[in-house]
Protein backbone atom coordinates (compact mmCIF):
# COMPACT_ATOMS: atom_id res chain seq x y z
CA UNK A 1 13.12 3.14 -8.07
CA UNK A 2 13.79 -0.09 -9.83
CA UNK A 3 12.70 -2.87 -7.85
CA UNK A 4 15.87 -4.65 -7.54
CA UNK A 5 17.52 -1.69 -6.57
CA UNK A 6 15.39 -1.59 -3.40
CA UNK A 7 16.02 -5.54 -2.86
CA UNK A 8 19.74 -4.92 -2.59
CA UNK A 9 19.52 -1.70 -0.27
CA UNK A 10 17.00 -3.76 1.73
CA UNK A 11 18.65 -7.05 1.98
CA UNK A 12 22.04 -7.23 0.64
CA UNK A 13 23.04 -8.47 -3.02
CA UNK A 14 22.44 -12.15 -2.29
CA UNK A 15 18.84 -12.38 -0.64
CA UNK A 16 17.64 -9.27 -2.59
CA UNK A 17 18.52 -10.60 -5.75
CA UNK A 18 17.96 -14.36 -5.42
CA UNK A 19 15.63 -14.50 -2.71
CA UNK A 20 12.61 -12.48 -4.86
CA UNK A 21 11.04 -13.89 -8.08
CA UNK A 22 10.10 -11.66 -10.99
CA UNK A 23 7.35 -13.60 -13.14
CA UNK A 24 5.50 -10.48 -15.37
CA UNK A 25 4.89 -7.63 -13.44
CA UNK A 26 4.53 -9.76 -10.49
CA UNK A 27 6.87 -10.23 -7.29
CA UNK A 28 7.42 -12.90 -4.48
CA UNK A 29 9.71 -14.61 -2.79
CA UNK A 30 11.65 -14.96 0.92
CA UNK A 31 14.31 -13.22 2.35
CA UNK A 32 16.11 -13.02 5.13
CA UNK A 33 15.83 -10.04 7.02
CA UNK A 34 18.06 -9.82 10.62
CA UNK A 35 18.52 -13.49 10.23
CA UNK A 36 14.31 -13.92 10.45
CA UNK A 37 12.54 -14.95 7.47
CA UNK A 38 10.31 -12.64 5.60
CA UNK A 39 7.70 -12.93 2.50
CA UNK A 40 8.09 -10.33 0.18
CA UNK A 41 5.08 -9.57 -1.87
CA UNK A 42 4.62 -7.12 -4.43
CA UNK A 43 4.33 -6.01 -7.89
CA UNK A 44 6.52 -3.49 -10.42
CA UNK A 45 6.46 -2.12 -14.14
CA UNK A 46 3.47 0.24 -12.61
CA UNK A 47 1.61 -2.79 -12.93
CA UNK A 48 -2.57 -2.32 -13.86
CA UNK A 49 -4.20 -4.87 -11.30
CA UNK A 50 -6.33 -7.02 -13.33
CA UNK A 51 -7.98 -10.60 -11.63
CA UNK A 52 -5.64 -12.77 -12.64
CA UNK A 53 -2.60 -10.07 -10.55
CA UNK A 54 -4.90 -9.86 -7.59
CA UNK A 55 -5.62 -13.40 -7.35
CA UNK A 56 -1.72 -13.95 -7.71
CA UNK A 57 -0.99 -11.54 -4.87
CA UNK A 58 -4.01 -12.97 -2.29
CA UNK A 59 -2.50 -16.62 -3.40
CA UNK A 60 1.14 -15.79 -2.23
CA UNK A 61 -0.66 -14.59 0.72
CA UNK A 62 -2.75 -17.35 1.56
CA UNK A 63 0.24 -19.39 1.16
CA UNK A 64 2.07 -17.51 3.45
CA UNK A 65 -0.60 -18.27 6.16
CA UNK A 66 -0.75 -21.62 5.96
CA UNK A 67 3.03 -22.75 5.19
CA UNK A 68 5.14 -20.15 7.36
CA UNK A 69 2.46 -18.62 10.49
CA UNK A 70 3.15 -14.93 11.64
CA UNK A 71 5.99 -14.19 9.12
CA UNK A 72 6.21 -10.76 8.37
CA UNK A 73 4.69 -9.44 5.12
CA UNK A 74 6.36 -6.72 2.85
CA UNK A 75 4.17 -5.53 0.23
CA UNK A 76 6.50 -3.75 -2.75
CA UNK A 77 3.91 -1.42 -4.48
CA UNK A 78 4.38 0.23 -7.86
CA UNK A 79 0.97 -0.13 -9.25
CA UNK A 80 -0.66 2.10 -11.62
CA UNK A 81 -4.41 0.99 -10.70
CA UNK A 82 -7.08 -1.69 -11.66
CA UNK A 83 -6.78 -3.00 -14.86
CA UNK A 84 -9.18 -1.15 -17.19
CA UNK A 85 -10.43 -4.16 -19.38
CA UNK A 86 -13.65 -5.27 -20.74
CA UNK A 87 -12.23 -8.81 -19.77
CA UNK A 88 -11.04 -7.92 -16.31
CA UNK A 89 -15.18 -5.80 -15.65
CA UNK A 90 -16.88 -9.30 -16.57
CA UNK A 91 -14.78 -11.68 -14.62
CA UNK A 92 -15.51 -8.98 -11.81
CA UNK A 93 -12.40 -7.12 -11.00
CA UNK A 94 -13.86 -5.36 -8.17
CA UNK A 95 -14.33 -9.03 -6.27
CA UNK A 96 -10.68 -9.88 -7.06
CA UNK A 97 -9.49 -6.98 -5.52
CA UNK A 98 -11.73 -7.64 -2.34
CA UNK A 99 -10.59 -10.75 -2.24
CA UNK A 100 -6.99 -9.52 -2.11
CA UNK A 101 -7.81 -6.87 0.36
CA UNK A 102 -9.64 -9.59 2.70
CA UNK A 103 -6.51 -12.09 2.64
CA UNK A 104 -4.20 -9.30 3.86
CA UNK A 105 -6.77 -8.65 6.46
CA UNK A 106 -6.83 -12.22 7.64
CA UNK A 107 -3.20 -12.13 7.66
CA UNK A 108 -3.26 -9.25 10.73
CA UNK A 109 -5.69 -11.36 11.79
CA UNK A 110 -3.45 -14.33 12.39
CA UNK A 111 -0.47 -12.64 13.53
CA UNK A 112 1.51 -11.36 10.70
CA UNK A 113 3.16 -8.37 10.51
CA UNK A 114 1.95 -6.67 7.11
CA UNK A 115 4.26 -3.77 6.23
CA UNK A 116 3.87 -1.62 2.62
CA UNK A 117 5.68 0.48 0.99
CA UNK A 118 5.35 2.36 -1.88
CA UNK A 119 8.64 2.18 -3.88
CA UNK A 120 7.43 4.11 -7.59
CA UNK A 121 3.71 4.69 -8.07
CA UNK A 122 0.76 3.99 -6.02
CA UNK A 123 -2.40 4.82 -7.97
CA UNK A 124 -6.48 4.06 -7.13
CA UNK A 125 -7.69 0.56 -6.10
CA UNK A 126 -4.59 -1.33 -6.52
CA UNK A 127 -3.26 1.14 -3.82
CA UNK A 128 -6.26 0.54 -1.74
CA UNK A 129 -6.20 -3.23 -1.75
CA UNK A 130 -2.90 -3.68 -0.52
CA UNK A 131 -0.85 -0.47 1.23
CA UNK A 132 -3.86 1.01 2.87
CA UNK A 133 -4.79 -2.19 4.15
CA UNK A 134 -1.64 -3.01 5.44
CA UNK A 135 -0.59 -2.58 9.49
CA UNK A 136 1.02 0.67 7.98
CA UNK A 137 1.87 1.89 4.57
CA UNK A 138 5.45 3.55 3.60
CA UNK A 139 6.44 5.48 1.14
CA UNK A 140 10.28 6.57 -0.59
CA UNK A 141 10.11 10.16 -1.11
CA UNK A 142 9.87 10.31 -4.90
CA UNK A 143 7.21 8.03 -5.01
CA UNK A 144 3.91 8.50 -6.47
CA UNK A 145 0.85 8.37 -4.64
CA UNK A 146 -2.41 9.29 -5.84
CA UNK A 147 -6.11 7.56 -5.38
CA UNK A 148 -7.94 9.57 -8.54
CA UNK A 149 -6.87 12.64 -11.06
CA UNK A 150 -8.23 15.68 -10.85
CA UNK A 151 -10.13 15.89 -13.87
CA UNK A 152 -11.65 12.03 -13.18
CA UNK A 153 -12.17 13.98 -9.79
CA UNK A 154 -14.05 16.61 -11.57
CA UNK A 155 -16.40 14.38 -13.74
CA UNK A 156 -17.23 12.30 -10.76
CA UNK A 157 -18.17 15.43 -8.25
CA UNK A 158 -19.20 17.41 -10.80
CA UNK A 159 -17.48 20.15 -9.40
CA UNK A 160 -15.33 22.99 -11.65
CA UNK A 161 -11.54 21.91 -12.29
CA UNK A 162 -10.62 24.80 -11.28
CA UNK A 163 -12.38 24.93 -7.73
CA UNK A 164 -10.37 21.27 -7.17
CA UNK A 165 -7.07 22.70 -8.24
CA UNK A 166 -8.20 25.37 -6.12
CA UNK A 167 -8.78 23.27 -2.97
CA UNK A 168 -6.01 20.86 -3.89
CA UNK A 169 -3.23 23.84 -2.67
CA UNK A 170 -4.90 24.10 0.77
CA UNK A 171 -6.38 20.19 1.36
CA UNK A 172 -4.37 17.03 1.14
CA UNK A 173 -7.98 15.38 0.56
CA UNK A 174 -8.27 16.86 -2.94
CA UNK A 175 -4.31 16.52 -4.06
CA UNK A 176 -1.94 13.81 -4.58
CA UNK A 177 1.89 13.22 -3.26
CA UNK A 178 3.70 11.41 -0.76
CA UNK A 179 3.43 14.43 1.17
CA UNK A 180 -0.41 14.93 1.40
CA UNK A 181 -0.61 11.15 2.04
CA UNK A 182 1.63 11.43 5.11
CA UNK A 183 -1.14 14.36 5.93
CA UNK A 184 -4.08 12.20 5.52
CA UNK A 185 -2.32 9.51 7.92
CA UNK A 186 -1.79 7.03 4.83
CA UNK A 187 1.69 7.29 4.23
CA UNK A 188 2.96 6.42 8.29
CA UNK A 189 6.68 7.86 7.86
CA UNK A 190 8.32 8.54 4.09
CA UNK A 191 12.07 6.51 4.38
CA UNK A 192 14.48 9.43 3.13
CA UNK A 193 17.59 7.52 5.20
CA UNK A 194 19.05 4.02 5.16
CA UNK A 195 15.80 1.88 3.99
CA UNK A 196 16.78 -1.00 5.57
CA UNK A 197 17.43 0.68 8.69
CA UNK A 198 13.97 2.55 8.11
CA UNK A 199 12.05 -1.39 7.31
CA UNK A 200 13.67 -2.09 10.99
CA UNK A 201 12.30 0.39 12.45
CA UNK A 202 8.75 -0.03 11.16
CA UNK A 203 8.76 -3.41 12.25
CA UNK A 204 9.33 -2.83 15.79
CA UNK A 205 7.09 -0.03 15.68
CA UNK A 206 3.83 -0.18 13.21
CA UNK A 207 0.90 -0.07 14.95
CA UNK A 208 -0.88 -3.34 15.23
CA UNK A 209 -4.34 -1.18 15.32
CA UNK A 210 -5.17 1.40 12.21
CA UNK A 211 -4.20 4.83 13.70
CA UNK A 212 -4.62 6.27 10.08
CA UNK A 213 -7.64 8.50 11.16
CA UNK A 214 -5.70 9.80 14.36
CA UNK A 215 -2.44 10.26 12.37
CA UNK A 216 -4.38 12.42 9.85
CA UNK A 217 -5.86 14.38 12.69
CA UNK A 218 -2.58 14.80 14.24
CA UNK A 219 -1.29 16.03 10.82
CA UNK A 220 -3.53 18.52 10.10
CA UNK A 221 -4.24 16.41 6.90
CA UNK A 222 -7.71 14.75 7.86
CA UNK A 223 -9.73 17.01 10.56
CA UNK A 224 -12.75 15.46 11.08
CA UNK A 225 -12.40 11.48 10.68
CA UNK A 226 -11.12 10.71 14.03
CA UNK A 227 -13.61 12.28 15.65
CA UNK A 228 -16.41 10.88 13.44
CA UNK A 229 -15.06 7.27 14.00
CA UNK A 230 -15.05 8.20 18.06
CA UNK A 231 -18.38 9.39 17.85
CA UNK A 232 -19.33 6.05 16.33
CA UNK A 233 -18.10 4.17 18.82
CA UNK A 234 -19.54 5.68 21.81
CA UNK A 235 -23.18 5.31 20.13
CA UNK A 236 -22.52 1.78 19.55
């Protein structure tokens, strides 16, 4: 979905247009939103996140922080992954994107409410750094979510394609989709009504606490990881 066709079904024609900046493939800006104030956050043109886009993004939310304390967060997510550059590798990409991740952690932290959504694509890291990280992550239903290909899968495991195609029919772990996601307890709820009615919603009720693990167990999507992360905590 275009970008600015979201803004409008979100906002209305005047703050969804006018309220959100558009420099490159990145987004900010501040809305109104049931007559409250909220920083909107994002990217679009399934934007590669190289340093100086992550830097951007933990910037606008550092900024947010210190100028307007506990305003809601929306992340807008079309990404299609880290930037793969020889440039982005030296200047260390992989810090960039912590960085990013930590500043949306340190905006929970201080109060905000940090809501994602996945609007188009949602692909590896630049997923990871800002929708998973989120209080909870959303998703439209013709989005695309995926964290790796299966053949990238493949080289990486070393396991046969065709045993991870295999798997990939019978375990949300191995395949991508809004659907699996919503398995796995990454995707919280996929908005197929009113989205603005649906960004409500989520706001009044996104856990402040990650309840990914027990959502996936719930699911059927993610068996084990609840009970791992229990079993950690009662041997701490």
């Amino acid at each position: 979905m275009n970008w600015k066709h979201l803004a409008i079904s979100l906002f209305g024609d005047d703050h969804g247009l006018h309220g959100i900046g558009q420099d490159g493939d990145f987004l900010q800006g501040t809305v109104l939103f049931d007559r409250q104030p909220l920083t909107v956050i994002g990217t679009t043109g399934h934007a590669p996140i190289g340093v100086n886009l992550a830097l951007r993004q933990a910037r606008a939310v550092l900024e947010t922080i210190v100028q307007h304390p506990k305003q809601t967060i929306l992340l807008l997510i079309d990404t299609q992954g880290q930037q793969l550059r020889r440039r982005d590798e030296l200047l260390g990409i992989n810090r960039a994107m912590a960085h990013l991740g930590m500043c949306i952690d340190l905006a929970r932290r201080q109060g905000h409410r940090v809501i994602g959504l996945v609007y188009d694509q949602a692909l590896s890291g630049g997923f990871i750094t800002s929708g998973l990280i989120a209080d909870a992550c959303y998703a439209l239903p013709l989005a695309e979510i995926r964290v790796m290909r299966l053949p990238a899968m493949a080289r990486i495991t070393k396991l046969a394609p065709e045993l991870l195609e295999e798997l990939s029919h019978r375990n949300p772990v191995f395949a991508p989709g809004v659907e699996n996601y919503w398995a796995m307890g990454g995707v919280r709820e996929i908005w197929t009504g009113d989205v603005a009615t649906a960004l409500r919603q989520a706001l009044r009720e996104a856990p402040i606490d990650d309840q990914r693990a027990t959502d996936g167990a719930s699911r059927g999507g993610r068996r084990l990881a609840a009970s791992v992360v229990q079993r950690v905590l009662d041997a701490a």
